[in-house]
N, C-alpha and C. Protein backbone atom coordinates (compact mmCIF):
# COMPACT_ATOMS: atom_id res chain seq x y z
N UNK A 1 0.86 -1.17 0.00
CA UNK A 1 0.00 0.00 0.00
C UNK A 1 0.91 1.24 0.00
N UNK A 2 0.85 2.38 -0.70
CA UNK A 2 1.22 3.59 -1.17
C UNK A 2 0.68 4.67 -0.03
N UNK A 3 1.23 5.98 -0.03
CA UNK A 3 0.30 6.65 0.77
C UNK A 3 -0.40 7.02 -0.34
N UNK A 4 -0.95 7.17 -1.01
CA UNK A 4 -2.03 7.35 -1.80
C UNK A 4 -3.27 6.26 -1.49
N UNK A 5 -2.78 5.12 -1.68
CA UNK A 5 -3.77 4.25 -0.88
C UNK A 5 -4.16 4.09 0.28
N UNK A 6 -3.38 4.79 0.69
CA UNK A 6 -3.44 4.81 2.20
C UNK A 6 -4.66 5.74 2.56
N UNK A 7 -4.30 6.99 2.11
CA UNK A 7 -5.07 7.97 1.95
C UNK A 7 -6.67 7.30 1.68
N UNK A 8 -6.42 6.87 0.54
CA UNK A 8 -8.14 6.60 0.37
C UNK A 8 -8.57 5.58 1.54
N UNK A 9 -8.01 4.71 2.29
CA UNK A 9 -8.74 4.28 2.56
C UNK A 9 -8.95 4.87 4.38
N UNK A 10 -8.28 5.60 4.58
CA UNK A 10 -8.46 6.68 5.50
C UNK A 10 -10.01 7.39 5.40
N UNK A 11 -9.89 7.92 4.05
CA UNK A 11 -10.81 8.78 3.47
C UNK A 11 -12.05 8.09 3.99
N UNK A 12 -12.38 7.06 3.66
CA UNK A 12 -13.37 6.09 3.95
C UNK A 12 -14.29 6.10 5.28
N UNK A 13 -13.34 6.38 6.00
CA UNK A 13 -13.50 6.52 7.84
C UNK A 13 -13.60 7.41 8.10
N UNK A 14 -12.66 8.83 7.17
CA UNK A 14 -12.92 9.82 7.82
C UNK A 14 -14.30 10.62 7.08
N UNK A 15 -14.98 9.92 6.16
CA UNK A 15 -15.53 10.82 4.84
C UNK A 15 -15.28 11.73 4.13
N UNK A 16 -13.81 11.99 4.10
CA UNK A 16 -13.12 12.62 3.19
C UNK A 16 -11.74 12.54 2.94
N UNK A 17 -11.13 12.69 1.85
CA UNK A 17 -9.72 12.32 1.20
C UNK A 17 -9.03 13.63 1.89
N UNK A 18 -9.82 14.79 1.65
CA UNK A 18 -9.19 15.83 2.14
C UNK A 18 -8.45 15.84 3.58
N UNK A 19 -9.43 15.96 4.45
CA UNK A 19 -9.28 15.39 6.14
C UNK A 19 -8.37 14.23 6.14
N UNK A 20 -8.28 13.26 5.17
CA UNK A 20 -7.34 12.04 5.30
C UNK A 20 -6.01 12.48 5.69
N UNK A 21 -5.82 13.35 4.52
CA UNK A 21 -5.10 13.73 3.67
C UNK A 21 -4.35 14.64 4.81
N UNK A 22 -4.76 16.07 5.35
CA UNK A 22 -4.50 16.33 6.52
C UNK A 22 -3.61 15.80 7.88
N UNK A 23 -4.94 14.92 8.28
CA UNK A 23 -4.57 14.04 9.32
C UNK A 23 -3.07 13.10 9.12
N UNK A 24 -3.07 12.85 7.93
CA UNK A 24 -1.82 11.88 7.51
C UNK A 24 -0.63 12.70 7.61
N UNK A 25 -0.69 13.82 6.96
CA UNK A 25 0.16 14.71 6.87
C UNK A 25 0.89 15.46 7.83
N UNK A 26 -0.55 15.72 8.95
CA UNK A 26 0.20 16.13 10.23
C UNK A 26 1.23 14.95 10.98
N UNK A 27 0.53 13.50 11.22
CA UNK A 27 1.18 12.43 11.65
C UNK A 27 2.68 12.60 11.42
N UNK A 28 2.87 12.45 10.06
CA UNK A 28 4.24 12.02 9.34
C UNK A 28 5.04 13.62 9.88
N UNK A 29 4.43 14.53 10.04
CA UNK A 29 5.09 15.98 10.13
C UNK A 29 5.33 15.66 11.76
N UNK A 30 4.39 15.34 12.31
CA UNK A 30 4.58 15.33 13.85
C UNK A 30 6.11 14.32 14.22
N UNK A 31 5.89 13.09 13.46
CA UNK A 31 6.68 12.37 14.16
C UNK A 31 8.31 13.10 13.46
N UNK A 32 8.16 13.26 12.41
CA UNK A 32 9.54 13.60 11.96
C UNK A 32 10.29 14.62 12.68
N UNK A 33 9.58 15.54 13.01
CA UNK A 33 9.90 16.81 14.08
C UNK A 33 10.37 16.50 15.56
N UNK A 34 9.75 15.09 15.79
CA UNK A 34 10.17 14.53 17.19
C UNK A 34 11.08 14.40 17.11
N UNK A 35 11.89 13.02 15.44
CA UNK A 35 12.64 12.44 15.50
C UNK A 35 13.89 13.37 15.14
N UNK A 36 14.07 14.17 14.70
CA UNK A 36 14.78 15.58 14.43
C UNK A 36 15.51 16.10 15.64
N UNK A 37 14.44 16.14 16.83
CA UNK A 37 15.04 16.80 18.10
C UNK A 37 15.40 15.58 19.26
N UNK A 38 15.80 14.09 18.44
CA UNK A 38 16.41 13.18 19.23
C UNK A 38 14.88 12.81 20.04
N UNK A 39 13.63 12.60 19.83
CA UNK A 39 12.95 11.86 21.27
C UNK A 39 12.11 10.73 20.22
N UNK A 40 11.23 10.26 21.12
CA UNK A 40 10.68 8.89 20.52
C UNK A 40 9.62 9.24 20.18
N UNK A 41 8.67 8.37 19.33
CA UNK A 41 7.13 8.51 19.53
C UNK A 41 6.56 6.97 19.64
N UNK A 42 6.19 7.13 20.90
CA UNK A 42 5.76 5.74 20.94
C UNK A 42 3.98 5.75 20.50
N UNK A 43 3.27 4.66 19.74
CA UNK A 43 1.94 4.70 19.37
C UNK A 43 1.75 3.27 20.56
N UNK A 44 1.28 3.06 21.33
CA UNK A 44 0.82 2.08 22.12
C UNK A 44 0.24 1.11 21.41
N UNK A 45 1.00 -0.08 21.04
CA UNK A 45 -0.21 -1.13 20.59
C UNK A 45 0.49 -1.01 19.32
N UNK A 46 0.83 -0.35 18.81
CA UNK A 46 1.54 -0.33 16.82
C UNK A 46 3.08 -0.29 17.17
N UNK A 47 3.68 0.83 18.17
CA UNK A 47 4.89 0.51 17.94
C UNK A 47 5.84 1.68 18.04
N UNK A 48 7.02 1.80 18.11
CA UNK A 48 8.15 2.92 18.88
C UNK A 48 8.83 3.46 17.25
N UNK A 49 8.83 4.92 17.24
CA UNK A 49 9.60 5.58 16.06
C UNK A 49 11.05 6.08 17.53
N UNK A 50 11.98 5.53 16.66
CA UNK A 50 13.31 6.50 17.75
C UNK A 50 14.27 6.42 16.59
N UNK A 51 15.79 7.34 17.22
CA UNK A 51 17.07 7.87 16.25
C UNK A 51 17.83 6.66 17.12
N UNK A 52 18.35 5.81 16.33
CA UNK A 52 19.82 5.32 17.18
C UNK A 52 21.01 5.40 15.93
N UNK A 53 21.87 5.49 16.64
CA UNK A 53 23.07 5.85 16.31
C UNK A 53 24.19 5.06 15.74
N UNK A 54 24.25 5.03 14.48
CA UNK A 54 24.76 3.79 13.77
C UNK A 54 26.50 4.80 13.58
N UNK A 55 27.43 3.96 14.39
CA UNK A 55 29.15 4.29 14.45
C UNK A 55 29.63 4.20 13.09
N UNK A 56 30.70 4.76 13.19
CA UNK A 56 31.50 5.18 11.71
C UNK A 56 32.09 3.93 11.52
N UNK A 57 32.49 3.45 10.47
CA UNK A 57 32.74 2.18 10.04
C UNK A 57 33.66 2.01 8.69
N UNK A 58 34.31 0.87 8.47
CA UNK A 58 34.68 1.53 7.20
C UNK A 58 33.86 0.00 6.12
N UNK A 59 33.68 -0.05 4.88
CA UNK A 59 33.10 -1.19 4.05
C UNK A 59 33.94 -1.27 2.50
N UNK A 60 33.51 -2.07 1.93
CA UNK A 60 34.28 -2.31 0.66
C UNK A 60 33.47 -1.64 0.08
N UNK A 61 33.91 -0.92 -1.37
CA UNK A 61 33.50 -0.66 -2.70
C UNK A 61 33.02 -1.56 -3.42
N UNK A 62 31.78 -2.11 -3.41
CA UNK A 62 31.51 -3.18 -4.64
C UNK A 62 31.99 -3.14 -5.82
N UNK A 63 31.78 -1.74 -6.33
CA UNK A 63 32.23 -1.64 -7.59
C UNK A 63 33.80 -1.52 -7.46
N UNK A 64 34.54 -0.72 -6.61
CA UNK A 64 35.97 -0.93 -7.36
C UNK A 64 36.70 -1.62 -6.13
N UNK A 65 36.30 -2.29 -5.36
CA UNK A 65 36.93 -2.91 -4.49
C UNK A 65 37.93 -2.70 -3.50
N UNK A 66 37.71 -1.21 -3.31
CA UNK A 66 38.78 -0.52 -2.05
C UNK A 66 37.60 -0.33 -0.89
N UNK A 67 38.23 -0.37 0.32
CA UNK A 67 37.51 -0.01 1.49
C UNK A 67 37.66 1.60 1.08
N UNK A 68 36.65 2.00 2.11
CA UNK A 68 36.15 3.39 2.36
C UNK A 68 35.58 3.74 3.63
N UNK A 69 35.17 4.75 4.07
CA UNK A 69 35.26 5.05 5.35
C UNK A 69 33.91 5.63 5.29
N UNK A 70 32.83 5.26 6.25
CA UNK A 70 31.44 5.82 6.41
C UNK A 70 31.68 6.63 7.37
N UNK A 71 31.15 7.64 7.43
CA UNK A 71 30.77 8.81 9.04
C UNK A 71 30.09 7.58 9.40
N UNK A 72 29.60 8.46 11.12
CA UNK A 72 28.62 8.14 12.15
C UNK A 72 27.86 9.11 11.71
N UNK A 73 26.35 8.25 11.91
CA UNK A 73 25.18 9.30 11.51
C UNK A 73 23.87 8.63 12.64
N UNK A 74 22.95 9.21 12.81
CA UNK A 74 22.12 9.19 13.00
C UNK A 74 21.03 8.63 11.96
N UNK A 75 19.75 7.54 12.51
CA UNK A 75 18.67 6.75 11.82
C UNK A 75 17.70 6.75 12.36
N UNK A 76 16.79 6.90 11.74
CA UNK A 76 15.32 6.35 11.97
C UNK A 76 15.85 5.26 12.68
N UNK A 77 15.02 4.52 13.01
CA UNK A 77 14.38 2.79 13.39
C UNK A 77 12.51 3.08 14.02
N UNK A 78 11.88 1.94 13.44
CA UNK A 78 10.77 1.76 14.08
C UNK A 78 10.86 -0.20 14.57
N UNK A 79 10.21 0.17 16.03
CA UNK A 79 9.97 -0.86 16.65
C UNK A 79 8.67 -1.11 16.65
N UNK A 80 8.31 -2.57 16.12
CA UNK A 80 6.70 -2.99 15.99
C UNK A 80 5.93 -3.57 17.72
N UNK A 81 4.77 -2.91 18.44
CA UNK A 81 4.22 -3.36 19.35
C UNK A 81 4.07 -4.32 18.95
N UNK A 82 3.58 -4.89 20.51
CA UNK A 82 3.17 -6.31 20.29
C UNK A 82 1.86 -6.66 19.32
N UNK A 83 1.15 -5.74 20.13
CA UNK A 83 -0.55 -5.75 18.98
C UNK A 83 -0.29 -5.64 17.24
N UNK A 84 0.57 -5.33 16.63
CA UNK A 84 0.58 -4.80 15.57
C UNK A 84 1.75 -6.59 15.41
N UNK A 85 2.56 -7.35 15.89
CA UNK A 85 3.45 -8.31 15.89
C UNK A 85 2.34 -8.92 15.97
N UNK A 86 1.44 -9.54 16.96
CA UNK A 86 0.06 -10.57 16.86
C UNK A 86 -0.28 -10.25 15.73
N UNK A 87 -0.79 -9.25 15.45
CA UNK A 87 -1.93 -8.86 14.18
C UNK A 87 -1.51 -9.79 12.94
N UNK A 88 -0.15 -9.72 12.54
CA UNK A 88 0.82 -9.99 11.55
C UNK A 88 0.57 -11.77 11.71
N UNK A 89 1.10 -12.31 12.61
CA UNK A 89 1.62 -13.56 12.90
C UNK A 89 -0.67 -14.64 12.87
C-alpha cells in the first residue's frame, strides 16, 4: 500500500480524502519533528519511532573494491508493538 492508498482508505472513515489527507500529513510531520530533536514517539499497541546511532565504520566498494570510510550518523528505526506483531503472525 502507497500513501495514496493509504489515503483513500483513511478517506473512507474519515468521509473525506481531504481530512485524510490532513490528518496523515500532520502524523508524518509530527513524528519527523520529534525524531529531528532526538525523542521517541511511541503509538501504544503499533509501535516505537526512535534515532539510534549507527558508528563510523569503514566497508568495501563493490564496484571498485577498495575499502572506504562511512561517518557516524544518525537513523530512523521503528519498533513494531506487540498488537501490531500478533496482528501480523
Amino acid at each position: 500500500m502507497n500513501k495514496t492508498e493509504l489515503i483513500d482508505e483513511m478517506g473512507k472513515v474519515l468521509q473525506s480524502k481531504k481530512e485524510a489527507k490532513m490528518a496523515l500529513e500532520s502524523l508524518l510531520s509530527c513524528v519527523t519533528e520529534a525524531l529531528k530533536n532526538d525523542d521517541s514517539v511511541t503509538l501504544t499497541g503499533f509501535g516505537t519511532f526512535k534515532v539510534t546511532k549507527r558508528k563510523a565504520r569503514t566497508m568495501k566498494n563493490i564496484q571498485t573494491g577498495k575499502m572506504m570510510a562511512v561517518k557516524a550518523k544518525n537513523v530512523p528505526k521503528f519498533t513494531p508493538g506487540k498488537n501490531l506483531k500478533d496482528s501480523v503472525n
